[in-house]
Each structure stands twice: as structure tokens, then as C-alpha cells.
C-alpha atoms as a PDB file:
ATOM      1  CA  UNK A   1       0.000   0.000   0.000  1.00  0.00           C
ATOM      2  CA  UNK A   2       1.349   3.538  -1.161  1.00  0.00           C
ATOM      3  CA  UNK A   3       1.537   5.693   1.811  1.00  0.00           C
ATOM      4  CA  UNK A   4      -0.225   9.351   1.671  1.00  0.00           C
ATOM      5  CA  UNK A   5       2.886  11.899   2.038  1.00  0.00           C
ATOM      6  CA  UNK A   6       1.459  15.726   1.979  1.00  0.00           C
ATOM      7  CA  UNK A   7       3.658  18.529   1.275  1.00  0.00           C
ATOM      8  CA  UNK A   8       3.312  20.994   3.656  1.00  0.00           C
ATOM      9  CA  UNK A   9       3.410  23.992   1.479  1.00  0.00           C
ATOM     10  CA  UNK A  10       0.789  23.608  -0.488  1.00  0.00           C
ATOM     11  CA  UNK A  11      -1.243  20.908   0.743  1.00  0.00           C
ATOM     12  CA  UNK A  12      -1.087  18.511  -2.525  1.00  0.00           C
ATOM     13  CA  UNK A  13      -0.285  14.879  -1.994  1.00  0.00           C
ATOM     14  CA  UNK A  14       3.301  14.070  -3.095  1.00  0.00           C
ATOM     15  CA  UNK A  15       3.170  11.097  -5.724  1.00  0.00           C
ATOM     16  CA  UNK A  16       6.484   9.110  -5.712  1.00  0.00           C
ATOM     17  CA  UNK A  17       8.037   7.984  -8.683  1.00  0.00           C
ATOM     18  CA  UNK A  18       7.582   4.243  -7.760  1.00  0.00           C
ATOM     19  CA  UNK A  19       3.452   5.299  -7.978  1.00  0.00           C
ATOM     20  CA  UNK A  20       3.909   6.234 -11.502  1.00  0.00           C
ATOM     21  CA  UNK A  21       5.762   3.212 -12.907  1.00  0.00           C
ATOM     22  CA  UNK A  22       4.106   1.651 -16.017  1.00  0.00           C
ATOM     23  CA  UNK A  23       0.987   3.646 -15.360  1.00  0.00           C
ATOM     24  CA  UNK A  24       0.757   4.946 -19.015  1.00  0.00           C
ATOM     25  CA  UNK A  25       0.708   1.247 -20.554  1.00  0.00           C
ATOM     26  CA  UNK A  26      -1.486  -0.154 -18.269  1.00  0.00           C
ATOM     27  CA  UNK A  27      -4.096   3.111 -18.438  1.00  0.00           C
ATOM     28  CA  UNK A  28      -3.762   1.815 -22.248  1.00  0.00           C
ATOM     29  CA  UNK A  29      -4.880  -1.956 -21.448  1.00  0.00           C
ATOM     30  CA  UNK A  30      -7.153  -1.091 -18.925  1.00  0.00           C
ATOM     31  CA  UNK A  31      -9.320   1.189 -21.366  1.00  0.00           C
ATOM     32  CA  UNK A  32      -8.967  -1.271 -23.771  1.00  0.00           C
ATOM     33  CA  UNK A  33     -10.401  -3.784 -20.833  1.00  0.00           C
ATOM     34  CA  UNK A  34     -13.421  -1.743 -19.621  1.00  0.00           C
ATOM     35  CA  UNK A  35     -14.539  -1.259 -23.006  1.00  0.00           C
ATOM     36  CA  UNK A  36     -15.068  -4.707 -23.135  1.00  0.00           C
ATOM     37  CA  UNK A  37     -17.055  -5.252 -20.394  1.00  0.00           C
ATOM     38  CA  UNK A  38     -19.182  -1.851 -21.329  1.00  0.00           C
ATOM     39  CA  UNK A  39     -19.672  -3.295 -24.447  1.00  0.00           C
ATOM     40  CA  UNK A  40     -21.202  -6.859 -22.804  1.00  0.00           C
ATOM     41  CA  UNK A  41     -22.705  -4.789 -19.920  1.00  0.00           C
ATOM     42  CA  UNK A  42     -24.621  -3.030 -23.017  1.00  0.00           C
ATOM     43  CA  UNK A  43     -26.242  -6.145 -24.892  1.00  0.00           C
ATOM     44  CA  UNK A  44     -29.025  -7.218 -22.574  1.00  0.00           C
ATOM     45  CA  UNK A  45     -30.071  -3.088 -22.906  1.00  0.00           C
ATOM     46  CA  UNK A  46     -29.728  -3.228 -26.720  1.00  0.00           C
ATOM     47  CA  UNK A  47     -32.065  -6.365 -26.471  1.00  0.00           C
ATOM     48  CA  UNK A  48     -34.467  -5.040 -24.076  1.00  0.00           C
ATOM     49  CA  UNK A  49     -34.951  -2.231 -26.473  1.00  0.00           C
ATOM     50  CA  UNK A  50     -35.116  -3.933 -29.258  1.00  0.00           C
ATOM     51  CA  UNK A  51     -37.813  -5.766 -28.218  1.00  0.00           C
ATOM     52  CA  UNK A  52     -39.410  -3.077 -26.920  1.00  0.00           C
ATOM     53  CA  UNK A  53     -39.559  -1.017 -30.146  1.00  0.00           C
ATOM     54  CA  UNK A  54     -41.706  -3.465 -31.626  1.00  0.00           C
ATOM     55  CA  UNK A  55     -44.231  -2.630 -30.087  1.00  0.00           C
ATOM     56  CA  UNK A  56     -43.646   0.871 -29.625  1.00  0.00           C
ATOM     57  CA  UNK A  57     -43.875   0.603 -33.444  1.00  0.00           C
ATOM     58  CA  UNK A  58     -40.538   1.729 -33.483  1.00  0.00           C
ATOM     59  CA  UNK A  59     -40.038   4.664 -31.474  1.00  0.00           C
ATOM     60  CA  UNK A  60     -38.346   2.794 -28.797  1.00  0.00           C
ATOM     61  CA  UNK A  61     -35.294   1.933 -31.202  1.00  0.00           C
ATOM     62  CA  UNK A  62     -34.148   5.924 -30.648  1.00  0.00           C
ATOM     63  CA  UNK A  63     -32.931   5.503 -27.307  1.00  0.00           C
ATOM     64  CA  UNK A  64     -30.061   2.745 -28.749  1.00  0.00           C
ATOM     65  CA  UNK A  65     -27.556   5.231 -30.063  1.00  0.00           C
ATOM     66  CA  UNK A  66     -27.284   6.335 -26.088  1.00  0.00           C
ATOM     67  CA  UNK A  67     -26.904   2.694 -24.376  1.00  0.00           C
ATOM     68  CA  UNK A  68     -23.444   2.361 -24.394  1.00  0.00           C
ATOM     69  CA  UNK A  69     -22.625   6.320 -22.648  1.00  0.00           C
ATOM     70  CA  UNK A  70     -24.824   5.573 -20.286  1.00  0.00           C
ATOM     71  CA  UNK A  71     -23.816   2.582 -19.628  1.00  0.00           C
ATOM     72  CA  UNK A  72     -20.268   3.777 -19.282  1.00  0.00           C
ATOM     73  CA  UNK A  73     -21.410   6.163 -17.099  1.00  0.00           C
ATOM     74  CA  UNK A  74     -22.803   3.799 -14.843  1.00  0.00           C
ATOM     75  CA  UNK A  75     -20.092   2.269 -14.987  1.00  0.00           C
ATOM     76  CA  UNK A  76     -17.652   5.193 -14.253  1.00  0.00           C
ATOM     77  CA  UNK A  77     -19.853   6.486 -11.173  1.00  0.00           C
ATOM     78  CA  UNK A  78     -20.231   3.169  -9.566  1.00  0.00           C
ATOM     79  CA  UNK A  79     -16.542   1.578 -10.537  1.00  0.00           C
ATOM     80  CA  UNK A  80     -14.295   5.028 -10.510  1.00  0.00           C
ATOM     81  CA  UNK A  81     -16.342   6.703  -8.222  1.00  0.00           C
ATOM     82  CA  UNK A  82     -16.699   3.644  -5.969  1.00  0.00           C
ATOM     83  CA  UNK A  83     -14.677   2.687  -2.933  1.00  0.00           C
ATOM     84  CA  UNK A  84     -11.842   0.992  -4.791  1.00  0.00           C
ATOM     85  CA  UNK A  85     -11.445   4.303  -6.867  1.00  0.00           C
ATOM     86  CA  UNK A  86     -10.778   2.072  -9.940  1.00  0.00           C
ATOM     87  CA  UNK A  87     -12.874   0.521 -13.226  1.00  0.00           C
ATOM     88  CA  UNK A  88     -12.406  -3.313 -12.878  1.00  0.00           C
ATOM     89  CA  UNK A  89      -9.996  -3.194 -15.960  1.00  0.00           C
ATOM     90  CA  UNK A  90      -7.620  -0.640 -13.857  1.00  0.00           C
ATOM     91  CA  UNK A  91      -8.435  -2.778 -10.728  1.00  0.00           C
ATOM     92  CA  UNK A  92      -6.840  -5.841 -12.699  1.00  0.00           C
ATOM     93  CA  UNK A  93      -4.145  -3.737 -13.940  1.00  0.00           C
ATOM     94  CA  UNK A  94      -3.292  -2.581 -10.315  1.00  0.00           C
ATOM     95  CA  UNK A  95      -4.026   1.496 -10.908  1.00  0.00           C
ATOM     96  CA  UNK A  96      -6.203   3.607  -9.486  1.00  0.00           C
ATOM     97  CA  UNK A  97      -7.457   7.617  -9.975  1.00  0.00           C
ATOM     98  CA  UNK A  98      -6.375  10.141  -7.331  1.00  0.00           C
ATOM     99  CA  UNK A  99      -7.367  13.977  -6.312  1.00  0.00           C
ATOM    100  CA  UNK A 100      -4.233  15.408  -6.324  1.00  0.00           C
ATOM    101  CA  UNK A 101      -5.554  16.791  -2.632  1.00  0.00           C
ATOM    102  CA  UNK A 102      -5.444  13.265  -1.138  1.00  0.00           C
ATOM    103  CA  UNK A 103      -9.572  13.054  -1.475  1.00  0.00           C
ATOM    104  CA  UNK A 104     -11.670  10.440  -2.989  1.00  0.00           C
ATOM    105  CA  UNK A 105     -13.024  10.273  -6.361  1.00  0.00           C
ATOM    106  CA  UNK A 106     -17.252  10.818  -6.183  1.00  0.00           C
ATOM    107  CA  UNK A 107     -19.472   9.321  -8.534  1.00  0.00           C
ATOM    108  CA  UNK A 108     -20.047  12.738 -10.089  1.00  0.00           C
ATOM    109  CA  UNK A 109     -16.084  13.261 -10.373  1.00  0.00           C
ATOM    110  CA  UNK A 110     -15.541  10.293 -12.069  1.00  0.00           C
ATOM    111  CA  UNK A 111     -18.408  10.653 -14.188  1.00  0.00           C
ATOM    112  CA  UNK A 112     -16.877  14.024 -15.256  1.00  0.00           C
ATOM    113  CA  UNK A 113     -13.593  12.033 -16.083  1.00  0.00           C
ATOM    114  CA  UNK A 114     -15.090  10.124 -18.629  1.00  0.00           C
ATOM    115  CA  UNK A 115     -17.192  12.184 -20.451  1.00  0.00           C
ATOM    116  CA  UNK A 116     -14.158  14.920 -20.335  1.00  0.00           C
ATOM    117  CA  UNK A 117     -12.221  11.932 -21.903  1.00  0.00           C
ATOM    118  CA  UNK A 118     -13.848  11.447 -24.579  1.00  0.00           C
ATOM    119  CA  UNK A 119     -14.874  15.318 -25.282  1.00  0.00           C
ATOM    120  CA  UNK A 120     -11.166  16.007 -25.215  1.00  0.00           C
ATOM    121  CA  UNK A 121     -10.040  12.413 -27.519  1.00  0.00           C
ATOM    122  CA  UNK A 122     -13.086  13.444 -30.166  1.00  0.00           C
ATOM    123  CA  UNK A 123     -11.516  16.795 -30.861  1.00  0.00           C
ATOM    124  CA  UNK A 124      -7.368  16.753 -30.679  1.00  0.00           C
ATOM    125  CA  UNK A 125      -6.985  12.521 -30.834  1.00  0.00           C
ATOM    126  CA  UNK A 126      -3.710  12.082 -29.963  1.00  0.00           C
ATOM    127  CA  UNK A 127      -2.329  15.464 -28.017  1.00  0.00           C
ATOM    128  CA  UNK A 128      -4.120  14.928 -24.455  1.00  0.00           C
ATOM    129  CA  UNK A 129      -1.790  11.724 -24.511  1.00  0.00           C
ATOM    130  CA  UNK A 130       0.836  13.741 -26.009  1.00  0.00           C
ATOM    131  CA  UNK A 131       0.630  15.924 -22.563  1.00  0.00           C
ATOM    132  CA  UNK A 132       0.925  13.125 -20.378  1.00  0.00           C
ATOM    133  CA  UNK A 133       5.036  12.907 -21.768  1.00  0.00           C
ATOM    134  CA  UNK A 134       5.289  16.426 -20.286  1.00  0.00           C
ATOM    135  CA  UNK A 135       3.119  16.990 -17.589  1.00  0.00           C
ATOM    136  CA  UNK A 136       3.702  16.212 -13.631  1.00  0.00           C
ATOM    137  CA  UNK A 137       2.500  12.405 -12.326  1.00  0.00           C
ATOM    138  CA  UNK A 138       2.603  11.313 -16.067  1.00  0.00           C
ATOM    139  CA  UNK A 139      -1.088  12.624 -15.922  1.00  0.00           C
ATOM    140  CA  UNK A 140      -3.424  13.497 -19.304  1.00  0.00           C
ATOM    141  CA  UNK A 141      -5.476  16.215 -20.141  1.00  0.00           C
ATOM    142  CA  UNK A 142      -8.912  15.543 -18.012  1.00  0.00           C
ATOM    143  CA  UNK A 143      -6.369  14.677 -15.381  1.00  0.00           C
ATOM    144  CA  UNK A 144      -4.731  18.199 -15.557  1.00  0.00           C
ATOM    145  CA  UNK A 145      -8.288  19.792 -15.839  1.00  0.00           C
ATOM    146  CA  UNK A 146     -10.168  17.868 -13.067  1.00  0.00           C
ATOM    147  CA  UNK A 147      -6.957  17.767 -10.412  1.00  0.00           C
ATOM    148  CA  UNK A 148      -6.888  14.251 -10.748  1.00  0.00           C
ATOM    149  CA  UNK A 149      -3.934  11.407 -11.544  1.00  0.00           C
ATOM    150  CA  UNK A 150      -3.619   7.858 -12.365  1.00  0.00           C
ATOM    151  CA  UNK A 151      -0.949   6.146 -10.191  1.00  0.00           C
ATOM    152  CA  UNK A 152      -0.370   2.286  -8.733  1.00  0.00           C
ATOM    153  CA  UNK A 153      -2.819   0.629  -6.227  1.00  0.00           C
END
């Protein structure tokens, strides 16, 4: 277990460089992980509504295009946001997300994290990773905006 050591000046948690080892590959796997298991959590919902458009003559089929976001965010709030402060593909990568005060991730934060994820990825692709070569605690973009920071379990 990585210790909590504050700095005294300004009150920020100080993230050791053992924290941060490998954290950028295994963010990579574990994304590639939960998008797995948003994409299975999602088929019994795509089904259900399926079925459900037929006799809604339709007008049910609508809601399908927003299954998987919610889903993910669902997901987020209860996995991120959840006592283990992890999605179950970071938990089986050994990572976890941080405030950079110490604090605990809330549903709502984490919920933010993702949807500022993707919002940033849609528009610049490949910089907000690009940042995470330069920036402090090897964090990315969202990270940067939302105080927050990916180290080891």
C-alpha cells in the first residue's frame, strides 16, 4: 500500500516515482479492458430495447444510439467513483485515480472524467496523450483539468 505523504506547502499529496511506474501502458490496457465489459454490460439493454420497439412501433429503437454512454457512465460512477477508486480493468491492472488533494473520487467526479475523456479524444486525438510525456504524475489532459492522476494501487 502507497503511503499518503502531503507537502506541507501547499497541501497537494506528493506522488512518488515508484506510484507512476508503467501507469501509461497499463491506463492503455485497462481502457482497452473496460470497453469490453461496457460493451457486454450493453447487450441485454440493446435487447431489451429492441424488443421493446416493436411494439412501440418503433419509437423505442431511438434511445439505442445512447446505451453504451450511459452505460459507461454507470459504470464510471459506480466503478471510478466507488470505494476501490478504480474501473475493474484498472483494478486488474493494479491502478487507481487520485485527487491530487489526497480526497476520494465521487461518482459525479468520475463521471466528469469520462465524459471529459472522450470530449477532449473526439476533438485533438492524440495530443491529451501527447501531454501526459510532459506533464507532472505522467497525468493526461482531463487529469490536468479535473486535479486528478492515475498512479499504482
Amino acid at each position: 500500500m502507497i503511503e499518503d505523504i502531503i507537502d506541507n506547502d501547499t497541501g497537494a499529496r506528493i506522488v512518488t516515482p515508484e506510484e507512476l511506474d508503467g501507469v501509461r501502458t497499463a491506463r492503455v490496457i485497462s481502457f482497452f479492458l473496460d470497453y469490453i465489459i461496457i460493451f457486454l454490460l450493453s447487450i441485454p439493454l440493446f435487447i431489451v430495447i429492441g424488443l421493446l420497439g416493436i411494439p412501440t412501433l418503433g419509437l423505442a429503437w431511438g434511445l439505442l444510439p445512447f446505451v453504451p454512454a450511459v452505460v459507461a457512465l454507470l459504470y464510471l460512477a459506480t466503478t471510478m467513483g466507488g470505494p476501490r477508486q478504480a474501473t475493474i480493468g484498472m483494478a486488474f491492472m493494479g491502478i487507481r485515480v487520485r485527487k491530487l488533494d489526497g480526497g476520494n473520487v465521487d461518482p459525479l467526479l468520475a463521471c466528469l472524467h469520462g465524459i471529459l475523456f472522450w470530449a477532449i479524444h473526439t476533438v485533438a486525438v492524440i495530443l491529451p496523450l501527447l501531454i501526459s510525456f510532459f506533464s507532472s504524475r505522467k497525468r493526461l489532459l482531463h487529469n490536468v483539468l479535473l486535479g486528478t492522476y492515475v498512479g499504482r494501487a
